[in-house]
Protein backbone atom coordinates (compact mmCIF):
# COMPACT_ATOMS: atom_id res chain seq x y z
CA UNK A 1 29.36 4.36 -19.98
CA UNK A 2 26.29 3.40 -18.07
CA UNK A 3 26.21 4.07 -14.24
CA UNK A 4 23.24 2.97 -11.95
CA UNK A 5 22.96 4.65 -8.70
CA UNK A 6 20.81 2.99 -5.98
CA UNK A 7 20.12 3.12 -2.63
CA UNK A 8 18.35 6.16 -1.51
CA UNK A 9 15.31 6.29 0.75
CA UNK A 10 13.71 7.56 4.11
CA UNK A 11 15.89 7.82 6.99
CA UNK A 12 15.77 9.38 10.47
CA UNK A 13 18.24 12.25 11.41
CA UNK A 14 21.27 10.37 13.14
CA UNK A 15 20.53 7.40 10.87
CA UNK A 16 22.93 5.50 8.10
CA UNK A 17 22.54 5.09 4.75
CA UNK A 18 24.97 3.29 1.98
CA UNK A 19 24.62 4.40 -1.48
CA UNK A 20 26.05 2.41 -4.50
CA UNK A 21 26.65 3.00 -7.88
CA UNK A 22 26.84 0.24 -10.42
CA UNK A 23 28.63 1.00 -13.67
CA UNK A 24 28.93 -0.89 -17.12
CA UNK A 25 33.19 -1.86 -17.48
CA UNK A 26 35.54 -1.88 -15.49
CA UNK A 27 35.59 0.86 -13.18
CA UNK A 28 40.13 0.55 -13.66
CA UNK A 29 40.07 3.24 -16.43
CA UNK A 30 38.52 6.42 -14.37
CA UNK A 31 40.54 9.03 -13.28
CA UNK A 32 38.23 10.08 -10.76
CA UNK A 33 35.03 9.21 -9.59
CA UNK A 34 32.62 10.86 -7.24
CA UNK A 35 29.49 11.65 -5.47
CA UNK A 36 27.42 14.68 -6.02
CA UNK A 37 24.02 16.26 -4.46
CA UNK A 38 21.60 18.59 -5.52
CA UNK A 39 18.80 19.47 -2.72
CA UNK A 40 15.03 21.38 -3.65
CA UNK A 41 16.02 24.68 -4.79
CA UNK A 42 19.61 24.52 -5.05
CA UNK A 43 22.73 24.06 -7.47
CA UNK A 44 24.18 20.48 -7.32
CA UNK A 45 27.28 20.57 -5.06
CA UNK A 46 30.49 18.32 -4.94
CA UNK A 47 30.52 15.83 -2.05
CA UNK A 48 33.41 12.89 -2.03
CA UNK A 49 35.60 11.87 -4.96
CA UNK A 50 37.98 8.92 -4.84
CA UNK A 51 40.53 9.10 -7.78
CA UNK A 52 42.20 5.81 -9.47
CA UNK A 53 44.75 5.57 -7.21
CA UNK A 54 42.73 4.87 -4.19
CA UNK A 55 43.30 8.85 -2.58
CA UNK A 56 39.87 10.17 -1.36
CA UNK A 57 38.49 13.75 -1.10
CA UNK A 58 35.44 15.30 0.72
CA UNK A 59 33.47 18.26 1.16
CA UNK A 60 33.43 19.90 4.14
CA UNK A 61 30.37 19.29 4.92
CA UNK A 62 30.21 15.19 4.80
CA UNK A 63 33.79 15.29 6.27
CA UNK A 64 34.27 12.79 9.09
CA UNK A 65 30.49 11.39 8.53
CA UNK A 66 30.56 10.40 4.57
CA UNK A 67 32.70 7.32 3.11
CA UNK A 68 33.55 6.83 -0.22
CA UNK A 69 34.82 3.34 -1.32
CA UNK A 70 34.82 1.26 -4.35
CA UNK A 71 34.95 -2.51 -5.11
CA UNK A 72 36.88 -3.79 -8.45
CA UNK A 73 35.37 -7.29 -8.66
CA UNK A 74 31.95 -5.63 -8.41
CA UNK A 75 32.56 -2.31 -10.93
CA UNK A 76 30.77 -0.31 -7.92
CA UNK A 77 31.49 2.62 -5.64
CA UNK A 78 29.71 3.06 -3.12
CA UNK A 79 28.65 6.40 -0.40
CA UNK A 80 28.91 5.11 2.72
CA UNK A 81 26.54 8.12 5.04
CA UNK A 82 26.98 8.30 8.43
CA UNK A 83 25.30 10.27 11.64
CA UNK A 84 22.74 12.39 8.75
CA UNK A 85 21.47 15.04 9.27
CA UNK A 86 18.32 16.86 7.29
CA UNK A 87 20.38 18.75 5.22
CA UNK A 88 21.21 16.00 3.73
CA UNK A 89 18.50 15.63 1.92
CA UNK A 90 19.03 15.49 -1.47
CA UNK A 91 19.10 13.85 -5.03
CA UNK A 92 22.55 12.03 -5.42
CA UNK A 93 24.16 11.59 -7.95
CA UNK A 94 27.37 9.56 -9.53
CA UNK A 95 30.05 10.67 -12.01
CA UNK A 96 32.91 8.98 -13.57
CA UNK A 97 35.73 11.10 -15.25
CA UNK A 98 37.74 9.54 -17.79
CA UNK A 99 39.90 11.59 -19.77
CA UNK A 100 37.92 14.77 -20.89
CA UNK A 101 35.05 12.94 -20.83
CA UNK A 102 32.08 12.98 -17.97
CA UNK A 103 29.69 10.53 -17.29
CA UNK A 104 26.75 10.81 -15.02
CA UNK A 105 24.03 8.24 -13.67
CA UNK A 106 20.54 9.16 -12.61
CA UNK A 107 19.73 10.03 -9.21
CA UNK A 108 19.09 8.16 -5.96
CA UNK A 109 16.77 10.31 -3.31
CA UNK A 110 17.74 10.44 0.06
CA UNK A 111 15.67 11.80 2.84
CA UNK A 112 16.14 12.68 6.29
CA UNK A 113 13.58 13.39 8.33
CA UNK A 114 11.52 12.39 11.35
């Protein structure tokens, strides 16, 4: 399994950013997938997991300004990041869970700062 995440970058604090992850199959056969961070310094940390059938989960953190989603035709789910703030700023990360095995995809940088 083969999962591309994309669409970090610079952003202002109160700004938006939509992160997606592209992955190789059909993205059907996960049992979970989700979103993880790790910022300069620290441990990576949880932040929004949607599971196959469709029920999402979020840290409390990102709750209320983070939006996980996916899209079947496109085998993509996708970070929708709301109202940021600078401690946001992170590497994120996507993982796919199927069965006992994890799958991980490189890192997308996302900065907040004026």
């Amino acid at each position: 399994v083969q999962l591309q995440a994309s669409g970090g970058g610079l952003v202002q604090p109160g700004g938006s950013l939509r992160l997606s992850c592209a992955v190789s199959g059909s993205i059907r056969r996960f049992k979970s997938m989700s979103w993880y961070r790790q910022a300069p310094g620290k441990e990576r940390e949880w932040v929004a997991r949607i599971y196959g059938g469709g029920t999402t989960d979020y840290a409390e953190s990102v709750k209320g300004r983070f939006t996980i989603s996916r899209d079947y035709a496109r085998n993509t789910i996708y970070l929708q990041m709301n109202s940021l703030k600078p401690e946001d700023t992170a590497l994120y990360y996507c993982q796919a869970v199927m069965g006992i095995t994890t799958s991980w995809g490189q890192g997308t940088l996302v900065t907040v700062s004026s």
